[in-house]
N, C-alpha and C. Protein backbone atom coordinates (compact mmCIF):
# COMPACT_ATOMS: atom_id res chain seq x y z
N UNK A 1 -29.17 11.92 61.82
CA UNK A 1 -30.05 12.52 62.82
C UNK A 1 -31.42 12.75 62.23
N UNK A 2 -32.14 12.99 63.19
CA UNK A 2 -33.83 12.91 62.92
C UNK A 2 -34.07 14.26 62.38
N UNK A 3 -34.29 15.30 61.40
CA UNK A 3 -34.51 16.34 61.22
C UNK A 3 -36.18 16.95 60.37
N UNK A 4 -36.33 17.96 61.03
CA UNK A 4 -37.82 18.25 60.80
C UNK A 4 -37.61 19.36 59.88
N UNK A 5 -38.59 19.36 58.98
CA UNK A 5 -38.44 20.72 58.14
C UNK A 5 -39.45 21.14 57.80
N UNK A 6 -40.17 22.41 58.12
CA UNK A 6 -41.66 23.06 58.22
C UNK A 6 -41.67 24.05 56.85
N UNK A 7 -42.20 23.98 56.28
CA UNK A 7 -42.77 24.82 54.96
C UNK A 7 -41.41 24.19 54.19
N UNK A 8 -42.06 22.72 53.26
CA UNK A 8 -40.56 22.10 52.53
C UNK A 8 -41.37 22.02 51.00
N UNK A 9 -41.94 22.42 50.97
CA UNK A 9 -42.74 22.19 49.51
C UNK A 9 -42.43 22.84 48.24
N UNK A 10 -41.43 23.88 48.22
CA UNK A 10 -41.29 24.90 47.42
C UNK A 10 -39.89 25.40 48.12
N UNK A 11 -39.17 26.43 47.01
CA UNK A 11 -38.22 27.49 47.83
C UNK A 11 -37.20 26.78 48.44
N UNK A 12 -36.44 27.62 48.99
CA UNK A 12 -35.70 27.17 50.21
C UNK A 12 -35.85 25.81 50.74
N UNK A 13 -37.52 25.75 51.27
CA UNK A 13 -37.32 24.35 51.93
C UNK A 13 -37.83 23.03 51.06
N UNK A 14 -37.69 23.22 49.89
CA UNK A 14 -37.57 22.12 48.96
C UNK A 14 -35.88 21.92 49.07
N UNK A 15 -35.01 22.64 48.67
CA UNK A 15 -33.52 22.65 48.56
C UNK A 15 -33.49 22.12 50.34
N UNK A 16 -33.78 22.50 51.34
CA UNK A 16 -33.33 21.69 52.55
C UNK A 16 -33.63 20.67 52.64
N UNK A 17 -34.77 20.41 51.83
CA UNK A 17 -35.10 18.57 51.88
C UNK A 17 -34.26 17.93 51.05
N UNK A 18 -34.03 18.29 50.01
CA UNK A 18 -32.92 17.64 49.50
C UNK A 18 -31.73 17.32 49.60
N UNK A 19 -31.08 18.62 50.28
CA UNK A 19 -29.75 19.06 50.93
C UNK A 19 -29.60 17.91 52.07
N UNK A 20 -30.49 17.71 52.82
CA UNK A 20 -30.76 17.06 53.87
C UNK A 20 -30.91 15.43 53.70
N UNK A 21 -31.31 15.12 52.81
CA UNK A 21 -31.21 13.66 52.27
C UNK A 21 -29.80 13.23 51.29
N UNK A 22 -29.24 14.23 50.98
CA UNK A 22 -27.90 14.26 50.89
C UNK A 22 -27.03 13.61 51.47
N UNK A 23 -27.31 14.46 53.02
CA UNK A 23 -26.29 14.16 53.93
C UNK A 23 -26.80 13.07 55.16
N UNK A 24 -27.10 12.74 54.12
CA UNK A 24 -28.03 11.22 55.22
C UNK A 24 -28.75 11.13 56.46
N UNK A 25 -29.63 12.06 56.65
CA UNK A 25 -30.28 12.38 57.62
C UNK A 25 -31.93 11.79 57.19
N UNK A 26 -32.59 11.27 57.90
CA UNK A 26 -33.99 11.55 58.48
C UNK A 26 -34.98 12.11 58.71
N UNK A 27 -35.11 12.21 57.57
CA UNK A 27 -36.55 13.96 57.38
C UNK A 27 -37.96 13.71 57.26
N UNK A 28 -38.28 14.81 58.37
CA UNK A 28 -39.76 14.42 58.32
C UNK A 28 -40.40 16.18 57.94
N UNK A 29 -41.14 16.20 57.26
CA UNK A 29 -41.84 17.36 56.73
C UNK A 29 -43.00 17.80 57.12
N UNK A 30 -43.70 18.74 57.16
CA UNK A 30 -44.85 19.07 57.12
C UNK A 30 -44.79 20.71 56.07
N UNK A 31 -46.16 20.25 55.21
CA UNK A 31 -46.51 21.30 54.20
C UNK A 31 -47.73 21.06 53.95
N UNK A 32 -48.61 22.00 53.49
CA UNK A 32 -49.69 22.42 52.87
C UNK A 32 -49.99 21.71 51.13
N UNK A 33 -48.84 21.58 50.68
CA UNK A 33 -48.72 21.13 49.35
C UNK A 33 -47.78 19.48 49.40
N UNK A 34 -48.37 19.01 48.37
CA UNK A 34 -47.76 18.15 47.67
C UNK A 34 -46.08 18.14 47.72
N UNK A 35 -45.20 17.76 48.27
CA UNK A 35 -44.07 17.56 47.87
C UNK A 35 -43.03 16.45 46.57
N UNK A 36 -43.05 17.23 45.65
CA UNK A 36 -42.44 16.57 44.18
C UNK A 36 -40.72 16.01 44.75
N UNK A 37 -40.89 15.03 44.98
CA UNK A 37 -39.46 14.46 45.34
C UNK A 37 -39.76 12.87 45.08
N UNK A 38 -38.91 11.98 44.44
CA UNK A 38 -38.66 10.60 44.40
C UNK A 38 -38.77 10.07 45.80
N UNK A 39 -39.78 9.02 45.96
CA UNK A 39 -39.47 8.03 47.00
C UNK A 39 -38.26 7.82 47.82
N UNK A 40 -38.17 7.97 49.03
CA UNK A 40 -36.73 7.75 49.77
C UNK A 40 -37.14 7.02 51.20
N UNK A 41 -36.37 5.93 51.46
CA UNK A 41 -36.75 5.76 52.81
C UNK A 41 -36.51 6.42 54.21
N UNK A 42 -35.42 7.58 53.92
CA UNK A 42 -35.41 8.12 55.18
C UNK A 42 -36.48 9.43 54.93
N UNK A 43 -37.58 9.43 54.26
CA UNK A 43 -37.97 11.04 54.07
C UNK A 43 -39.84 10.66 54.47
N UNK A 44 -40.03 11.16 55.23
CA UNK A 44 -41.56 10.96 56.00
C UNK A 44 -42.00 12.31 55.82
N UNK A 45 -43.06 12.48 54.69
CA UNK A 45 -43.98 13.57 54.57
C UNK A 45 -44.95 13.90 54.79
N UNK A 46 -45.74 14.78 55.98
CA UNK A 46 -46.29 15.12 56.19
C UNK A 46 -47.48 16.24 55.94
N UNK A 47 -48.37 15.97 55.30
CA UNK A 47 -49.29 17.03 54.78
C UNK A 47 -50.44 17.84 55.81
N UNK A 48 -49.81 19.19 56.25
CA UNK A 48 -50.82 20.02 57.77
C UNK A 48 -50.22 21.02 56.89
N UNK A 49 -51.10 22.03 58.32
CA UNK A 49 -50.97 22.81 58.60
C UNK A 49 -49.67 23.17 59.43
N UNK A 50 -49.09 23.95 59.32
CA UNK A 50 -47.73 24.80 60.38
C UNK A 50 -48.69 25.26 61.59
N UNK A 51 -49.90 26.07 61.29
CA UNK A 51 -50.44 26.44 62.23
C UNK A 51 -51.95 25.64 62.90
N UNK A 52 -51.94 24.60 62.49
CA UNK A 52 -52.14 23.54 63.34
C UNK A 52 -51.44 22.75 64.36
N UNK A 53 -52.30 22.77 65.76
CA UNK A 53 -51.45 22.18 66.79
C UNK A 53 -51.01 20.55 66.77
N UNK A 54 -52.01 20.12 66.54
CA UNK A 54 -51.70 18.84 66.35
C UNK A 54 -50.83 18.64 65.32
N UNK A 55 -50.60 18.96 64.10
CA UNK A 55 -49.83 18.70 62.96
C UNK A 55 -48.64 19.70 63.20
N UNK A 56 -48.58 20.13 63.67
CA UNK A 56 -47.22 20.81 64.34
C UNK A 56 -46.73 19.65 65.22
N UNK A 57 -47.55 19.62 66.27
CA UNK A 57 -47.04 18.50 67.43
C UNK A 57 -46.10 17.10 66.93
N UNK A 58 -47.04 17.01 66.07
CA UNK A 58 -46.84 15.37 65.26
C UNK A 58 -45.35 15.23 64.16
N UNK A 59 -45.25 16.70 63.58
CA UNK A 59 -43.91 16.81 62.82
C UNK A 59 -42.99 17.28 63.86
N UNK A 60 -42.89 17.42 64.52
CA UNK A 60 -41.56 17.87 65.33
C UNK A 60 -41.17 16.84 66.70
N UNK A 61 -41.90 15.50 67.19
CA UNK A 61 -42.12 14.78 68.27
C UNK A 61 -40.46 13.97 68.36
N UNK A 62 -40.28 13.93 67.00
CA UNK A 62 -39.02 12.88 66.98
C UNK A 62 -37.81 13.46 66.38
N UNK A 63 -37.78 14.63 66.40
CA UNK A 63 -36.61 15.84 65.77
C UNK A 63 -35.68 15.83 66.65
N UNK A 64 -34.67 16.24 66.02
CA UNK A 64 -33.23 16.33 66.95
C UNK A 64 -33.20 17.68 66.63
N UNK A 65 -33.49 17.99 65.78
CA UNK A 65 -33.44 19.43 65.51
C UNK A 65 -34.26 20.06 64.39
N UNK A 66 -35.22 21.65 64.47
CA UNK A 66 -36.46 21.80 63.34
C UNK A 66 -36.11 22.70 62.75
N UNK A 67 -36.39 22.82 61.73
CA UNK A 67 -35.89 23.89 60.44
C UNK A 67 -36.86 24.58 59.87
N UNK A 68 -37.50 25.38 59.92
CA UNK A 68 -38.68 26.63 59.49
C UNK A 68 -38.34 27.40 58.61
N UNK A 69 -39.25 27.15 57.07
CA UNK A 69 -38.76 27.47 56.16
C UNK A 69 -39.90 27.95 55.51
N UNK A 70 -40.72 28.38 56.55
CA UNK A 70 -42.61 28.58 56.02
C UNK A 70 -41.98 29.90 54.61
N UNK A 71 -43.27 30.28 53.78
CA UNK A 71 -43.04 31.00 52.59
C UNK A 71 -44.46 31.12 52.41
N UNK A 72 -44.81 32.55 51.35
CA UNK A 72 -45.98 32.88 51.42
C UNK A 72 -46.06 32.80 49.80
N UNK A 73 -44.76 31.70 49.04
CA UNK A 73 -44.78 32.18 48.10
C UNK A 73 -44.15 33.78 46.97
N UNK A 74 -45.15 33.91 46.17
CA UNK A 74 -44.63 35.58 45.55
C UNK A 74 -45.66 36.42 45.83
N UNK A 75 -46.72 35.68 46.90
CA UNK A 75 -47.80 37.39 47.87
C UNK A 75 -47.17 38.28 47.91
N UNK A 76 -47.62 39.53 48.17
CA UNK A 76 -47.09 40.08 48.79
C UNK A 76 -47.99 40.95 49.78
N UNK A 77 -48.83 40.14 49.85
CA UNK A 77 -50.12 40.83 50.45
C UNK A 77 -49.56 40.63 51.98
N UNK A 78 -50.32 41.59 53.39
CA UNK A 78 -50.40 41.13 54.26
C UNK A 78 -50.57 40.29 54.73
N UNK A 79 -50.32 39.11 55.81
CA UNK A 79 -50.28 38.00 56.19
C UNK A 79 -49.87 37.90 57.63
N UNK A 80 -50.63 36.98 58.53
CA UNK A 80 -49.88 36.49 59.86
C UNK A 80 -50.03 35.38 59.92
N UNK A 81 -49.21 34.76 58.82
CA UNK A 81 -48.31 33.42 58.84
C UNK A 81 -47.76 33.17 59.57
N UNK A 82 -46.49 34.12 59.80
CA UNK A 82 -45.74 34.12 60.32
C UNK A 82 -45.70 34.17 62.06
N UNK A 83 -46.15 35.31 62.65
CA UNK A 83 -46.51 35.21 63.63
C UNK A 83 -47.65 34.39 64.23
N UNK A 84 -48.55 33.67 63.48
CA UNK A 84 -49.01 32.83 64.18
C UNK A 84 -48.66 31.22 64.64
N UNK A 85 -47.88 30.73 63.31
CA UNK A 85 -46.99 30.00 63.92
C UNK A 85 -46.20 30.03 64.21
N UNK A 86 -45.48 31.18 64.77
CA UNK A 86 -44.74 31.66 66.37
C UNK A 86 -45.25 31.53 67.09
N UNK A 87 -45.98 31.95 67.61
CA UNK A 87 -47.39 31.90 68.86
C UNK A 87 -47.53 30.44 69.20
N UNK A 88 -47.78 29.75 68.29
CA UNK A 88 -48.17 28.24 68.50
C UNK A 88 -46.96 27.38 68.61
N UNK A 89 -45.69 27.50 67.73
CA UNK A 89 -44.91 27.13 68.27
C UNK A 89 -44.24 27.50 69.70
N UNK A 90 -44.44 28.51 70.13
CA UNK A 90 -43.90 28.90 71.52
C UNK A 90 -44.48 27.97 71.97
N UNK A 91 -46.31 28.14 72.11
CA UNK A 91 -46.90 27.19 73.11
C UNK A 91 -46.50 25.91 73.14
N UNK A 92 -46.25 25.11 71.63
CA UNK A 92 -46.12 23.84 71.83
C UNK A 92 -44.97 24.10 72.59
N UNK A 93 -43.58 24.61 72.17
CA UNK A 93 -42.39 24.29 73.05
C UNK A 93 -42.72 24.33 74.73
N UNK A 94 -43.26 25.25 74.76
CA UNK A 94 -43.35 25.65 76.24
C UNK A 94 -43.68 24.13 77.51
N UNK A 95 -45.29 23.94 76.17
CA UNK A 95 -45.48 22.76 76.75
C UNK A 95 -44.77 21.07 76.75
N UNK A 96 -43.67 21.04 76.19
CA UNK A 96 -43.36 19.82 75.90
C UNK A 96 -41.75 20.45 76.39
N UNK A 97 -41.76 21.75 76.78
CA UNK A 97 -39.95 21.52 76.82
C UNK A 97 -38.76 21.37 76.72
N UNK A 98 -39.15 21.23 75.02
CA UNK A 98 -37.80 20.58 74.01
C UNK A 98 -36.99 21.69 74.41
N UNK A 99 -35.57 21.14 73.86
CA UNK A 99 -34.28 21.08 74.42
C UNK A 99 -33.70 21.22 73.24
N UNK A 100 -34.20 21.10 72.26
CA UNK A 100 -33.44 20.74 70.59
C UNK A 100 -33.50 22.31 69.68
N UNK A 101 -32.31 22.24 68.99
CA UNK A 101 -32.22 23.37 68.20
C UNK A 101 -33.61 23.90 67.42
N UNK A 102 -33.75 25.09 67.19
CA UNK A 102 -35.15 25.16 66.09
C UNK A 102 -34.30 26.52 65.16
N UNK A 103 -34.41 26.01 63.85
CA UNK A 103 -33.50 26.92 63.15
C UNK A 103 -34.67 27.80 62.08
N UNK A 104 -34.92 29.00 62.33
CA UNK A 104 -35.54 29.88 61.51
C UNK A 104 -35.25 30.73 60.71
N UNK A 105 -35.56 30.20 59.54
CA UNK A 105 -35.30 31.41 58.28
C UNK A 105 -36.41 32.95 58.22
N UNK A 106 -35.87 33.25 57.78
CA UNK A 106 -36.73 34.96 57.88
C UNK A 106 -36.17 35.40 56.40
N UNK A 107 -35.31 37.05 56.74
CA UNK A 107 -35.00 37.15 55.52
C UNK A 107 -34.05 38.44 55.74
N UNK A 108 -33.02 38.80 55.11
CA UNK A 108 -32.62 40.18 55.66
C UNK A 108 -33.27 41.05 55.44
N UNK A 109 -33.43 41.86 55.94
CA UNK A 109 -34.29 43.08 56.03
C UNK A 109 -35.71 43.34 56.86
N UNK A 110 -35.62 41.67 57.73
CA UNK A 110 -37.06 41.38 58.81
C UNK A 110 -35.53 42.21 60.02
N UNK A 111 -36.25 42.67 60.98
CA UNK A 111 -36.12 43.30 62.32
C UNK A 111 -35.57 44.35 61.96
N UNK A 112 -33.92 44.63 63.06
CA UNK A 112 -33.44 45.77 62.79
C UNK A 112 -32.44 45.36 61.39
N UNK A 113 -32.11 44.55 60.15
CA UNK A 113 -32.08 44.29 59.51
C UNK A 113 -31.88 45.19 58.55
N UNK A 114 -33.25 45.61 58.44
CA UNK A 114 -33.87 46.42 57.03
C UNK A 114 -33.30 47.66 57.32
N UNK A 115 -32.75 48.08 58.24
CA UNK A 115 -32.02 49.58 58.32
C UNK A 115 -30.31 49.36 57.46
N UNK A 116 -30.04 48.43 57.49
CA UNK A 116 -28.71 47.66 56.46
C UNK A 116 -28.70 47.54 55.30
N UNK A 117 -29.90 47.44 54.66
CA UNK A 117 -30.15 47.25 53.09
C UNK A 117 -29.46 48.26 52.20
N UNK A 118 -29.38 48.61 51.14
CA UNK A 118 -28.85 49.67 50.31
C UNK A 118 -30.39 50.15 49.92
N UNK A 119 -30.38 51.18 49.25
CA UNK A 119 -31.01 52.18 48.86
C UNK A 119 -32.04 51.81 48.25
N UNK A 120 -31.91 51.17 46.70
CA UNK A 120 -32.67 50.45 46.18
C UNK A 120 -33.44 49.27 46.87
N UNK A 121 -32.69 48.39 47.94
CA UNK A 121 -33.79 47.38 48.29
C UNK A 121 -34.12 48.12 49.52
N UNK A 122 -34.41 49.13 49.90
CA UNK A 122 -35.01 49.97 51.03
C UNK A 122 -36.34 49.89 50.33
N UNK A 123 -36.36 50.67 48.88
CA UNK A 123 -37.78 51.24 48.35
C UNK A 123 -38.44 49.96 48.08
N UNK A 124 -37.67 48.97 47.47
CA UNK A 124 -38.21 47.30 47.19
C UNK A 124 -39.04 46.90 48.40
N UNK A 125 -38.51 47.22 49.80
CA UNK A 125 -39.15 46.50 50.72
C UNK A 125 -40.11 47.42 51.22
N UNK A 126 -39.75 48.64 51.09
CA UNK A 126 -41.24 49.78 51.65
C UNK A 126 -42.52 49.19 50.62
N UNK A 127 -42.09 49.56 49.06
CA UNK A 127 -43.00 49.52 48.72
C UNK A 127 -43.90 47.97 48.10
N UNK A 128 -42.57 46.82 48.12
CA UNK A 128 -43.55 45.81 48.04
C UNK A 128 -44.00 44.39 48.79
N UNK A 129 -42.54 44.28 49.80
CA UNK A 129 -42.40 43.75 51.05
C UNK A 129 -42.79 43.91 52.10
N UNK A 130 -43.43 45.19 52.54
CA UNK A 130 -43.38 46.23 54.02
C UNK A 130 -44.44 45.10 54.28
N UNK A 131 -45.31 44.82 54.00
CA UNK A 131 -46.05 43.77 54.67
C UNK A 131 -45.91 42.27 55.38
N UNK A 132 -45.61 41.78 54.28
CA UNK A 132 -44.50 40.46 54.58
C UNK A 132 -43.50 40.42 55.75
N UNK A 133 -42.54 41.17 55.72
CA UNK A 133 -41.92 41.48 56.13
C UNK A 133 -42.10 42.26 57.55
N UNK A 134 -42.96 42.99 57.99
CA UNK A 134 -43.65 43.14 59.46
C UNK A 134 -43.92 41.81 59.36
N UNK A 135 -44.50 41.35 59.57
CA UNK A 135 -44.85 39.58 60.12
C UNK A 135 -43.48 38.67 60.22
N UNK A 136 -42.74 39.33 59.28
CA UNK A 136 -41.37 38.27 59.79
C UNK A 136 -40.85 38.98 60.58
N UNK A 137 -40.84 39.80 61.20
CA UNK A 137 -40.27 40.50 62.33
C UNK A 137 -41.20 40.19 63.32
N UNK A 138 -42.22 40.39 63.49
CA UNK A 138 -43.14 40.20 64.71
C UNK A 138 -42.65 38.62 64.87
N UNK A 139 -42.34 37.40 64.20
CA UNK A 139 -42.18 36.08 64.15
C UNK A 139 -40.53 35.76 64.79
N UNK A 140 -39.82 36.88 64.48
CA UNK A 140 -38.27 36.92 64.67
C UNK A 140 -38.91 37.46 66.61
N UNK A 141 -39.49 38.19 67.16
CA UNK A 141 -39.65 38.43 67.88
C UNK A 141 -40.37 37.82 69.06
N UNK A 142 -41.16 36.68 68.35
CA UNK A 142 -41.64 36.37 69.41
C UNK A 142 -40.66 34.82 69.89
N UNK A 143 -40.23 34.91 68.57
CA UNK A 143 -39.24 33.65 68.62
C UNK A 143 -38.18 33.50 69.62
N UNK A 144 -37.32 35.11 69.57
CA UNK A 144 -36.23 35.07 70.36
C UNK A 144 -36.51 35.77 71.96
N UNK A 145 -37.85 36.00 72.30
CA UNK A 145 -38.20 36.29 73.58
C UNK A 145 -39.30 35.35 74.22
N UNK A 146 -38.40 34.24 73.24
CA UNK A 146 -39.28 32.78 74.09
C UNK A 146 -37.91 32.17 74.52
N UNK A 147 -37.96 30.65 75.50
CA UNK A 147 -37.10 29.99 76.32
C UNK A 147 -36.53 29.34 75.19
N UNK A 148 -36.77 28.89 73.82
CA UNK A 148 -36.43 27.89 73.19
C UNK A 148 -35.32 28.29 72.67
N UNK A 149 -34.37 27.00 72.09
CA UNK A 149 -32.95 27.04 71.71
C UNK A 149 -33.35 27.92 70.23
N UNK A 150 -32.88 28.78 70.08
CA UNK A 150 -33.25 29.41 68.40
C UNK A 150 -32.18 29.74 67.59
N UNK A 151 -32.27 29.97 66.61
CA UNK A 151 -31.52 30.84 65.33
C UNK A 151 -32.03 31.08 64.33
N UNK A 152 -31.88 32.51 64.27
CA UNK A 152 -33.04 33.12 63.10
C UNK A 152 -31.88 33.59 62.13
N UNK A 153 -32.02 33.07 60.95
CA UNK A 153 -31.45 32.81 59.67
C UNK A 153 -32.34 34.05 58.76
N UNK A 154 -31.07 34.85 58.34
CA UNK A 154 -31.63 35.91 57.21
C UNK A 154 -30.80 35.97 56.23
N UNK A 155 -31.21 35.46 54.80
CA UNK A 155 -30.50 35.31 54.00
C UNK A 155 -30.26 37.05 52.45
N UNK A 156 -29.47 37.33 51.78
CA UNK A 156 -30.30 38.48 51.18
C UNK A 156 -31.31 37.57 50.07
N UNK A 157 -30.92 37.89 48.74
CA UNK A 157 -32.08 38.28 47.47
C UNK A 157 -31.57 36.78 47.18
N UNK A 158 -32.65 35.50 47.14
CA UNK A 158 -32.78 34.44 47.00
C UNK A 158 -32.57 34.11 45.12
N UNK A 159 -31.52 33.56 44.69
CA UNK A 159 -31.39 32.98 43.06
C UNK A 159 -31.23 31.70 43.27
N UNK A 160 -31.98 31.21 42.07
CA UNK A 160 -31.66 29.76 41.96
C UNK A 160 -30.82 29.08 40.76
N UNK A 161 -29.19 29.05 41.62
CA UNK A 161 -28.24 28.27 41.28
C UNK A 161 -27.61 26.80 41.55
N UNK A 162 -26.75 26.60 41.35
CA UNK A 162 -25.82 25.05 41.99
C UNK A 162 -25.52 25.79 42.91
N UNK A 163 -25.23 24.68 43.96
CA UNK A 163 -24.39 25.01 45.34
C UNK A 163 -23.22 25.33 45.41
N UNK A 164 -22.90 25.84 46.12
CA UNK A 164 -21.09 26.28 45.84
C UNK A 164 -20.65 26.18 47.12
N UNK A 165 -21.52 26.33 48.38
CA UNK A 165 -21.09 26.05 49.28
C UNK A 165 -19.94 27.39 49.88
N UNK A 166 -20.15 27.85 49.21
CA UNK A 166 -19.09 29.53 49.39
C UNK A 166 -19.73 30.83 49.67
N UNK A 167 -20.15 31.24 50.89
CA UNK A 167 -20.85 32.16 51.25
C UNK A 167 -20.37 32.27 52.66
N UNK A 168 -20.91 33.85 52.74
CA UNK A 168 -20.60 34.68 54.00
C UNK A 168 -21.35 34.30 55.16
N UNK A 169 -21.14 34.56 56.15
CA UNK A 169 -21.69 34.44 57.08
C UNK A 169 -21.73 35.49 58.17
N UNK A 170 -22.56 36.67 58.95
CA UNK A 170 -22.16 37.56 59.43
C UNK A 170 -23.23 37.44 60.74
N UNK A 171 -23.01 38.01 62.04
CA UNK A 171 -23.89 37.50 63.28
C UNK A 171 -24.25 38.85 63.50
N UNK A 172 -23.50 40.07 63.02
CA UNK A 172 -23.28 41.68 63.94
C UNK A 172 -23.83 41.80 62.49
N UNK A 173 -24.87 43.10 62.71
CA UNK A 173 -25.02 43.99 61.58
C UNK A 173 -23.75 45.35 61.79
N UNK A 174 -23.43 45.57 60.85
CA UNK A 174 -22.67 47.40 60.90
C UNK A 174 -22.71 48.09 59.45
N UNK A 175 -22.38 49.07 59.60
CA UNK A 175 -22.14 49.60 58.82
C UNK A 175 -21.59 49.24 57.23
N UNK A 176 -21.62 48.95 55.83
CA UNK A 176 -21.09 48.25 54.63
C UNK A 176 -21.10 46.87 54.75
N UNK A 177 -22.72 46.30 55.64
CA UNK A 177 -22.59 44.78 55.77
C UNK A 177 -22.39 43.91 54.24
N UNK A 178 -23.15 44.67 53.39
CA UNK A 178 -23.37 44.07 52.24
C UNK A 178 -23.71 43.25 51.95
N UNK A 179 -24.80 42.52 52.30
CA UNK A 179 -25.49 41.57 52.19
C UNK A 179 -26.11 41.39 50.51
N UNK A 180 -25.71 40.72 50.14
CA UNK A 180 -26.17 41.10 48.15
C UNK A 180 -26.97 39.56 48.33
N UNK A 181 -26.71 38.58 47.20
CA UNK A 181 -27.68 38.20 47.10
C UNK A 181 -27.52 36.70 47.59
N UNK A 182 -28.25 35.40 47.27
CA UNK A 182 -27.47 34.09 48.07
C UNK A 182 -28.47 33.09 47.19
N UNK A 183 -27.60 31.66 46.69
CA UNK A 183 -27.87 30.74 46.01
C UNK A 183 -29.24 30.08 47.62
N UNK A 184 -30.38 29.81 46.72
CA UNK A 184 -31.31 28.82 47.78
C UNK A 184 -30.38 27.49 47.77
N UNK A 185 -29.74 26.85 47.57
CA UNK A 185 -29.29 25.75 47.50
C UNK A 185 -27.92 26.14 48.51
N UNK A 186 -27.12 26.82 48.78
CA UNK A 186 -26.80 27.42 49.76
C UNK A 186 -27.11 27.89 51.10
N UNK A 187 -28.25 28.55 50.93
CA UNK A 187 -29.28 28.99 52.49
C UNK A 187 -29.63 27.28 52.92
N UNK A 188 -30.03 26.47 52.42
CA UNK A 188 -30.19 25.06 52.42
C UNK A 188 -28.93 24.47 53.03
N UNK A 189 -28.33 24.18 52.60
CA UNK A 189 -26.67 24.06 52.88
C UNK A 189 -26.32 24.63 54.18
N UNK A 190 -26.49 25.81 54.74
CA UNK A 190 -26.26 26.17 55.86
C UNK A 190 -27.36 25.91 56.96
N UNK A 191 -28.58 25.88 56.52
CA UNK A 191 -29.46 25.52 57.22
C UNK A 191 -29.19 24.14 57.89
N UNK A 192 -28.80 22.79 57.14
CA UNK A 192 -28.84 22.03 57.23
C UNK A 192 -27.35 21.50 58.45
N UNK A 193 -26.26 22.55 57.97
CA UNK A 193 -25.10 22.33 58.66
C UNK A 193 -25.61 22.92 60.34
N UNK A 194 -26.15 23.87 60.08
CA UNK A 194 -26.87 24.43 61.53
C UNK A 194 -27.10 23.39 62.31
N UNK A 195 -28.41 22.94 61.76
CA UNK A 195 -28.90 21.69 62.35
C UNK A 195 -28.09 20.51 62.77
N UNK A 196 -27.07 20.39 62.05
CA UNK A 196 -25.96 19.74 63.10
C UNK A 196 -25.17 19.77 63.78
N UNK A 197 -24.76 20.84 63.78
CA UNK A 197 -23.76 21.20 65.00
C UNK A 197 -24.02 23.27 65.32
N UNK A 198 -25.29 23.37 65.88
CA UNK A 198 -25.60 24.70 65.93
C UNK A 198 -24.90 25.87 66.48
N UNK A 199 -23.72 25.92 65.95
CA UNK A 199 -22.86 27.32 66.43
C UNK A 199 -23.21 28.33 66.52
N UNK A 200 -24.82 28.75 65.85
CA UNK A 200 -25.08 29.95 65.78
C UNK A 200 -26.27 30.32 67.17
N UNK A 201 -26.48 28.99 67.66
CA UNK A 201 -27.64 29.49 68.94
C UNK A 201 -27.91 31.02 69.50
N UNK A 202 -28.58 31.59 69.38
CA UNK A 202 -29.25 32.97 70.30
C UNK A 202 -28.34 33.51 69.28
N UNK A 203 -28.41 33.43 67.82
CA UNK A 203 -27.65 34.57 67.08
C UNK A 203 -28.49 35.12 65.68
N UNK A 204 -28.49 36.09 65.25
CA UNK A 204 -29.31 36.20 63.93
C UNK A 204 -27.78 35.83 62.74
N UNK A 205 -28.12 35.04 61.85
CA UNK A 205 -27.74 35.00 60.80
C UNK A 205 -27.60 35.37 59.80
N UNK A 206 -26.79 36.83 59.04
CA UNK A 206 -27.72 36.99 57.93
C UNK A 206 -26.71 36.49 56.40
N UNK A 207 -26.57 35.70 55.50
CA UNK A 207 -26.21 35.16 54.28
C UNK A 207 -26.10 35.90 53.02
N UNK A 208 -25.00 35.82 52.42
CA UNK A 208 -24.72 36.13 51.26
C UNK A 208 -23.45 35.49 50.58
N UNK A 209 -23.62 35.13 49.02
CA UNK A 209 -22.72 34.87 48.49
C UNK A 209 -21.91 35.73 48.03
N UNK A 210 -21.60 37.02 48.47
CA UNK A 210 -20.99 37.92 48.36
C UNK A 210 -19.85 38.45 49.30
């Protein structure tokens, strides 16, 4: 299948591009940066903007399904990254209509989320996330009070291991969710399974290998 993957340059969505050429799929990218990957013929990279219309338009035209994996990096400064290419992606969908899954990563502790955390990553995210993190909520929000097919993916505290392919999966927040921490090569892994057969539509996701 044809699959699109938005912020693939780094992080997470370096591991979905890979994950994704794995499993023999068709990837087309768009990033800001350079993508360090070997020549492949199914992998079409695209160098924009996310929050450019046209370069938005142009990476997602032939998708079966899009994967949003934007990252601000280790900022932690304020930013509306996030919500602005929400905004623009609404519009494009709106205007073109798609019909196709769009799978969004965020993070646990974007929406009502962050009331689940334990103690210690409460003060982590007041005091060095609280920024970031409003914008991935305003982005989780404008996402899921638009018409488009969605799933907003929240993974916890991102390490970079091998895949194991062995992780939780939870749709309901409650009480001792425990969300601890999750291999990127994993969040990748599920991202990618999403995108093919999307069981999780109109659901928040949130991940842990715990």
């Amino acid at each position: 299948m044809n699959i699109t993957i938005i912020g693939a340059s780094a992080g997470v969505g370096l591991e979905t591009v890979k994950r994704a050429l794995n499993r023999k799929h068709n990837v087309t990218t768009l990033s800001r940066s350079e993508i360090n990957l070997p020549s492949n013929s199914n992998l079409t990279m695209l160098k924009g903007s996310a929050t450019n219309k046209t370069d938005l338009i142009n990476s997602i035209e032939k998708a079966d399904a899009v994967i949003v994996a934007l990252g601000t990096g280790k900022s932690m400064k304020p930013t509306t990254l996030y919500s602005d290419f929400a905004k623009l992606l609404v519009e494009v969908q709106t205007e073109s209509n798609s019909q196709i899954p769009f799978i969004i990563l965020t993070g646990f502790g974007a929406g009502e989320s962050g009331q689940y955390n334990g103690f210690m990553m409460k003060l982590f995210f007041k005091f060095l996330l609280k920024d970031v993190y409003a914008d991935k909520t305003k982005m989780e929000e404008i996402i899921t009070t638009s018409k488009m097919k969605w799933e907003i993916v929240r993974p916890g505290l991102l390490k970079d291991k091998e895949l194991t392919e062995d992780y939780r999966v939870e749709t309901n927040l409650f009480k001792g969710i425990n969300i601890g921490s999750i291999n990127r090569t994993d969040v990748a892994d599920f991202l990618i399974k999403q995108a093919e057969n999307p069981t999780n539509l109109f659901k928040f996701s949130s991940l842990s290998n715990k």
